[in-house]
N, C-alpha and C. Protein backbone atom coordinates (compact mmCIF):
# COMPACT_ATOMS: atom_id res chain seq x y z
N UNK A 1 21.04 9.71 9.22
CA UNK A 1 21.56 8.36 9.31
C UNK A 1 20.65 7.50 10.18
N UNK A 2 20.68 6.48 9.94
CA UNK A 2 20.10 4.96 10.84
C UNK A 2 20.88 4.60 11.49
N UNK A 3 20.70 4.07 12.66
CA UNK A 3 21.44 3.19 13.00
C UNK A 3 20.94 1.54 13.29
N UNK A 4 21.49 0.63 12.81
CA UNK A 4 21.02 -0.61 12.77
C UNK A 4 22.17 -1.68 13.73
N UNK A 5 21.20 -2.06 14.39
CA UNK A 5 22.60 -2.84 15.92
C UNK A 5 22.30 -4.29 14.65
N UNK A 6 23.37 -5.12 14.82
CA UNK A 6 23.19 -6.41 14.53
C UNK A 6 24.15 -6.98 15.18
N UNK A 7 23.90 -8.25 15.38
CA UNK A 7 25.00 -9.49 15.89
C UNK A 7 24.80 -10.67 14.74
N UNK A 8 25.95 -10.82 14.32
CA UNK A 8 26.33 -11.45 13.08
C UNK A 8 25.64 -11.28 11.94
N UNK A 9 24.87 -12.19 11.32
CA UNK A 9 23.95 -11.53 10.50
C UNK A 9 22.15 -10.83 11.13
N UNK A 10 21.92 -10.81 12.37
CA UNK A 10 20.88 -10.57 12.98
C UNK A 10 20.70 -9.46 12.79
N UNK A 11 19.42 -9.09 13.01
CA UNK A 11 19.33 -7.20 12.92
C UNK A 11 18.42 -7.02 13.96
N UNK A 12 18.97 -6.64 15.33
CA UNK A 12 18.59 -6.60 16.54
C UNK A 12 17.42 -5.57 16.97
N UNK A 13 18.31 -3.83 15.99
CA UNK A 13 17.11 -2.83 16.48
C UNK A 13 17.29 -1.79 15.46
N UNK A 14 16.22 -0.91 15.36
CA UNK A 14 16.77 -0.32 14.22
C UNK A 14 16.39 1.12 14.59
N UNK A 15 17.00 2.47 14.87
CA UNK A 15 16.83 3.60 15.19
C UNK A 15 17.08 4.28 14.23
N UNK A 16 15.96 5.08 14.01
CA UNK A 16 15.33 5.90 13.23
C UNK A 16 16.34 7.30 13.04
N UNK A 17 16.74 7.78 14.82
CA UNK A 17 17.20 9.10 14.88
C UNK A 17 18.58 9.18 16.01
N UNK A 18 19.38 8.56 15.69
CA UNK A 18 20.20 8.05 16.67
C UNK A 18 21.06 8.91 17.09
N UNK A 19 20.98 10.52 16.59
CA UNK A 19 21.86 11.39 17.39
C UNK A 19 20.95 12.66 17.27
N UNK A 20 19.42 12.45 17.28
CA UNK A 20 18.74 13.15 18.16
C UNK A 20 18.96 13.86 19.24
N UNK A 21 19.16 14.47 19.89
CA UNK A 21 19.55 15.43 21.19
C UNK A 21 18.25 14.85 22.41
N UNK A 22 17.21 14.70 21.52
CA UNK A 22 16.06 14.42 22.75
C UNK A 22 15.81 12.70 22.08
N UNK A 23 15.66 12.29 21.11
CA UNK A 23 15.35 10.42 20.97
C UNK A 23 16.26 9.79 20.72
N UNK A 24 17.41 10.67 20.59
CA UNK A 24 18.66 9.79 20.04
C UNK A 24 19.23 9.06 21.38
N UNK A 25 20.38 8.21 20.74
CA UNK A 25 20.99 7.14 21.69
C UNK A 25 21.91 7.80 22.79
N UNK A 26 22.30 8.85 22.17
CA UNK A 26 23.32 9.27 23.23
C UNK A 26 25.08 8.94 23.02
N UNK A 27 24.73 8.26 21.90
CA UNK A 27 25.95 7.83 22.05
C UNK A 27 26.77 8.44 20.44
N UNK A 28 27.96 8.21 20.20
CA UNK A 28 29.09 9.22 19.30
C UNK A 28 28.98 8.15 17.76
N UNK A 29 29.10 8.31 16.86
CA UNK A 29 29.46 7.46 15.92
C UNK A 29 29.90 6.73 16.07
N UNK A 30 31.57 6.73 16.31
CA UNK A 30 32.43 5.55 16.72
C UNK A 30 31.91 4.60 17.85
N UNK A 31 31.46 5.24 18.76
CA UNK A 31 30.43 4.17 19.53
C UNK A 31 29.34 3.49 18.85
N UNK A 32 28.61 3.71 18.31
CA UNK A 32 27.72 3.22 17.49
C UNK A 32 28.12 1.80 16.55
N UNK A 33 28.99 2.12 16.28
CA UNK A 33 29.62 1.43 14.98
C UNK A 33 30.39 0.39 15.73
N UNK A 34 30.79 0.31 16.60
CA UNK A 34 30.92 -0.89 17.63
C UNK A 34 29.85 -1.69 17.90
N UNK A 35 28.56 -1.32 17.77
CA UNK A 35 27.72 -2.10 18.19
C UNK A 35 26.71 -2.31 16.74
N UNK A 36 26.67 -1.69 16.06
CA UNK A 36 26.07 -1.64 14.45
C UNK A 36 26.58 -0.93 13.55
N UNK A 37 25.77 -0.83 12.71
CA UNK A 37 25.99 -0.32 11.39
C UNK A 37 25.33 0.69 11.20
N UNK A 38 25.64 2.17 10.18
CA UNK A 38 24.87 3.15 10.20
C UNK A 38 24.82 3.51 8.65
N UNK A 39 23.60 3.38 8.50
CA UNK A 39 23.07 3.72 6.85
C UNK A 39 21.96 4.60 6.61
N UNK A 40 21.87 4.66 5.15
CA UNK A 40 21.17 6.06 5.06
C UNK A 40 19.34 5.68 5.18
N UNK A 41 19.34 4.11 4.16
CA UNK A 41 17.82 3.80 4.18
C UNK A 41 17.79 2.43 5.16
N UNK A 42 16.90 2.05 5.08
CA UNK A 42 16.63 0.47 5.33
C UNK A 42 15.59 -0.04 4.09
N UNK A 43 15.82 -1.32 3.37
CA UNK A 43 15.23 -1.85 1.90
C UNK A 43 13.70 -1.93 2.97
N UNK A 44 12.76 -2.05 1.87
CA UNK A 44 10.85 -2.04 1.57
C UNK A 44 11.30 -3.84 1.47
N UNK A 45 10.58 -4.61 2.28
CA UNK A 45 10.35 -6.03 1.93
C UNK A 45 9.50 -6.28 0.95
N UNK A 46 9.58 -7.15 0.82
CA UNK A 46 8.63 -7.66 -0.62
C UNK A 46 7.49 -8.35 -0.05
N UNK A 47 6.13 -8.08 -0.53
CA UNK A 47 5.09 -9.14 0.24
C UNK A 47 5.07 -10.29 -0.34
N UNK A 48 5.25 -11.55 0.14
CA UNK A 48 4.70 -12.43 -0.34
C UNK A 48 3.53 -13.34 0.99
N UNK A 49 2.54 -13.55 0.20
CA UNK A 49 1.57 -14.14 0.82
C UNK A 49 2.17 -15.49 1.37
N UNK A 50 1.61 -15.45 2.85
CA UNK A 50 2.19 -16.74 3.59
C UNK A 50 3.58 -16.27 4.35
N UNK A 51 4.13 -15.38 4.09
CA UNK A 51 5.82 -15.49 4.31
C UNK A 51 5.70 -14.20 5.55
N UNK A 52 6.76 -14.10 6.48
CA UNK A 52 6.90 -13.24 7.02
C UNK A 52 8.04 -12.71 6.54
N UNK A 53 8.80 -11.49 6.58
CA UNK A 53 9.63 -10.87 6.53
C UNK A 53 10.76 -10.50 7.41
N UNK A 54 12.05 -10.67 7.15
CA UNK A 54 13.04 -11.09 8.47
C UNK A 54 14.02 -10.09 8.15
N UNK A 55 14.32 -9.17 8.66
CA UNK A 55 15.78 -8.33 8.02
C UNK A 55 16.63 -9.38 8.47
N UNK A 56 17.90 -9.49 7.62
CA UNK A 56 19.28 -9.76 8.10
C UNK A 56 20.40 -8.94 7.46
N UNK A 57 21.74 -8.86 8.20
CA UNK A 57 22.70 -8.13 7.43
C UNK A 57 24.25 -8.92 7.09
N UNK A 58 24.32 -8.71 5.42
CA UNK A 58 25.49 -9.48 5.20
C UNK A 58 26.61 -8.41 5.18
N UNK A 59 27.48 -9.55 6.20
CA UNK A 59 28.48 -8.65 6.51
C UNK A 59 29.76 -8.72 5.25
N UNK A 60 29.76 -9.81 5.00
CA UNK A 60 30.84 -9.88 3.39
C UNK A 60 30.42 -8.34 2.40
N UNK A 61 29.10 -8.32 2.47
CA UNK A 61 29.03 -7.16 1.48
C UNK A 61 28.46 -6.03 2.18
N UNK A 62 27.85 -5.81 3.22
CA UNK A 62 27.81 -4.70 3.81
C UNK A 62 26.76 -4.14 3.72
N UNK A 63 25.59 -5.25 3.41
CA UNK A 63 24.17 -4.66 2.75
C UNK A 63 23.21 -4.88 3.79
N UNK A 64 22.11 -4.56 3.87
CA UNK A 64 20.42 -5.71 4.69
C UNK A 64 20.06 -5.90 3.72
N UNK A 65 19.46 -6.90 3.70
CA UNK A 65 18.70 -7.80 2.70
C UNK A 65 17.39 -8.54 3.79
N UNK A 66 16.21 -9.10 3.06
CA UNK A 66 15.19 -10.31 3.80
C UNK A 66 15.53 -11.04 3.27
N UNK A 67 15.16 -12.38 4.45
CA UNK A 67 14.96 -13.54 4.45
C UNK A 67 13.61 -13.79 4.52
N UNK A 68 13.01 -14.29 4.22
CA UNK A 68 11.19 -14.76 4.34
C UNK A 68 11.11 -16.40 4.77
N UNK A 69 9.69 -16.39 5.66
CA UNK A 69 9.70 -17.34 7.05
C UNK A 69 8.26 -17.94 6.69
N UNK A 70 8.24 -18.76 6.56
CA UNK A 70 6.78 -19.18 6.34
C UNK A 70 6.21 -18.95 7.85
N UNK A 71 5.27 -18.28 7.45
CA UNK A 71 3.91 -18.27 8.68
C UNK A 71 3.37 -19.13 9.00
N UNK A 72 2.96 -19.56 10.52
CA UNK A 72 2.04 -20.51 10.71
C UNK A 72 0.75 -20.54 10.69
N UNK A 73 -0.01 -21.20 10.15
CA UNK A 73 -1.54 -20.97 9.66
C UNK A 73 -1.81 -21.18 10.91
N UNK A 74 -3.12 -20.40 10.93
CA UNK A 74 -3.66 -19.94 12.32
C UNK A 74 -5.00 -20.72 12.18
N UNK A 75 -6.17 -20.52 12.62
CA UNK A 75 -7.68 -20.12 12.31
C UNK A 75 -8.09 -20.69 10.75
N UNK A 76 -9.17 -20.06 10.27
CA UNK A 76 -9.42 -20.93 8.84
C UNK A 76 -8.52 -21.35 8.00
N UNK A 77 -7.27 -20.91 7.78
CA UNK A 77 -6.44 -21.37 7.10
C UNK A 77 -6.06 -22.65 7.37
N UNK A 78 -5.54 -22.43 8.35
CA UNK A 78 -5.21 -23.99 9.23
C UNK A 78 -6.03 -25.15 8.82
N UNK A 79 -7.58 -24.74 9.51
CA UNK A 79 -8.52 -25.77 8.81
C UNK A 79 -9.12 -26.25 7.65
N UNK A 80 -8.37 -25.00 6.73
CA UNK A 80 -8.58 -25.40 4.96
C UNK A 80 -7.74 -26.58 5.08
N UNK A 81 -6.58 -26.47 5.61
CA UNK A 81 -5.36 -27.23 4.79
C UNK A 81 -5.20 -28.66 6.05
N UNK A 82 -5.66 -28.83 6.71
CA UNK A 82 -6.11 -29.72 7.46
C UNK A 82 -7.37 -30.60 6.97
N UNK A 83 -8.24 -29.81 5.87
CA UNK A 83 -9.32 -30.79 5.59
C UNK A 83 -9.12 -31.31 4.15
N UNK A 84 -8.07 -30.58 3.24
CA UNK A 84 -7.29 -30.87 1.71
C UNK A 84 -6.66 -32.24 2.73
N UNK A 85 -5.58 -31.97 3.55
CA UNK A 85 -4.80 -33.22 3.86
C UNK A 85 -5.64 -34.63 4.30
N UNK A 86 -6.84 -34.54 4.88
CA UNK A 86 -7.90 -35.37 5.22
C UNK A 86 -8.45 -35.42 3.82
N UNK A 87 -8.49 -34.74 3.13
CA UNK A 87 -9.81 -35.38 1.60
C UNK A 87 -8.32 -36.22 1.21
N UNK A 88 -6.67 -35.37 0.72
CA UNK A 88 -6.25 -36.72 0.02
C UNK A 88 -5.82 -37.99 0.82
N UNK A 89 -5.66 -38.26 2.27
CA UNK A 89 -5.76 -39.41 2.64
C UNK A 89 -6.66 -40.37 2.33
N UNK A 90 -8.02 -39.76 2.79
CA UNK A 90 -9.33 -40.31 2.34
C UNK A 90 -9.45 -40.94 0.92
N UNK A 91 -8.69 -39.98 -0.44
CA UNK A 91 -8.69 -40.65 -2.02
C UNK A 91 -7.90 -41.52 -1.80
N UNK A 92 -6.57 -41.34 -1.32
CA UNK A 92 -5.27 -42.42 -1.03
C UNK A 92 -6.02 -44.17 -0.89
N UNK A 93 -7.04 -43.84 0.51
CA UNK A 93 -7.10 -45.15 0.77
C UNK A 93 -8.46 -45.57 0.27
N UNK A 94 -9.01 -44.73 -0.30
CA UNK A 94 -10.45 -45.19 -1.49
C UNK A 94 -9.60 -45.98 -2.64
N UNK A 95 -8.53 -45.37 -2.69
CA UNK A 95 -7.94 -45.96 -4.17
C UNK A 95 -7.58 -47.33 -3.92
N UNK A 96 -6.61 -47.56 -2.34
CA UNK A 96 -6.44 -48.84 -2.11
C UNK A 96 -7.56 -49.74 -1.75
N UNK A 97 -8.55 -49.44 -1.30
CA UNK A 97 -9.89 -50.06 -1.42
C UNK A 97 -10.37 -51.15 -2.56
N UNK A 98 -10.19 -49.95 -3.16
CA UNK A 98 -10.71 -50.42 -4.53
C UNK A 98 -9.94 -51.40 -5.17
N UNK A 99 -8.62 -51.13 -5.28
CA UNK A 99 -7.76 -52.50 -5.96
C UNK A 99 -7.90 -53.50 -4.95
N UNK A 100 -8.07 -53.66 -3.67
CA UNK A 100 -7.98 -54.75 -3.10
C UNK A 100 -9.30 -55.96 -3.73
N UNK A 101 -10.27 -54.53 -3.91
CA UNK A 101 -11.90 -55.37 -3.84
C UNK A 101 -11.80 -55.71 -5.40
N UNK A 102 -11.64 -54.70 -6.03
CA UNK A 102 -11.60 -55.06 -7.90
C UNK A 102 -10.26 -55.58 -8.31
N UNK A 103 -9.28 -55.99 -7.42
CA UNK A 103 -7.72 -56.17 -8.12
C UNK A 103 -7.78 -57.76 -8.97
């Protein structure tokens, strides 16, 4: 079994071996289950490029599921999409340029 702590839909920590004798928690089932949930797997996230991966757990149905988080561009990325947003300003106001001078 797993044990997975959550607070509301959060998924706080997730133990691998929770009645281990030497890594486990120490603590009884029924204790456990006061403070989380205990299941057999935990779901494989899905990659998607750009996104981070978030466990949460719905408590209506009793499942984990992800949520995905857009990442913040760091380093070259950042400055790709910083110099796309500078080229279409730049067309934006070439375009108004132009109708002012040819309108």
């Amino acid at each position: 079994m797993i044990f997975v702590r959550v607070k509301d839909s959060d998924v706080l920590e997730i133990h691998y071996q929770p009645f281990d004798p030497v890594y486990g928690l120490g603590k009884t089932e029924e204790e456990l289950l006061k403070e989380g949930i205990l299941v057999d797997s935990v779901p494989e996230p899905e990659y998607i490029e750009g996104k981070a991966s978030v466990l949460k757990y719905d408590q209506a149905e009793g499942k984990l599921y992800y949520e995905y988080e857009d990442i913040p561009l760091t380093g070259e990325a950042l400055l790709e999409q910083k110099v796309k947003q500078l080229e279409e300003q730049l067309r934006i106001t070439q375009e108004a340029v132009d109708a002012l001078l040819l309108g």
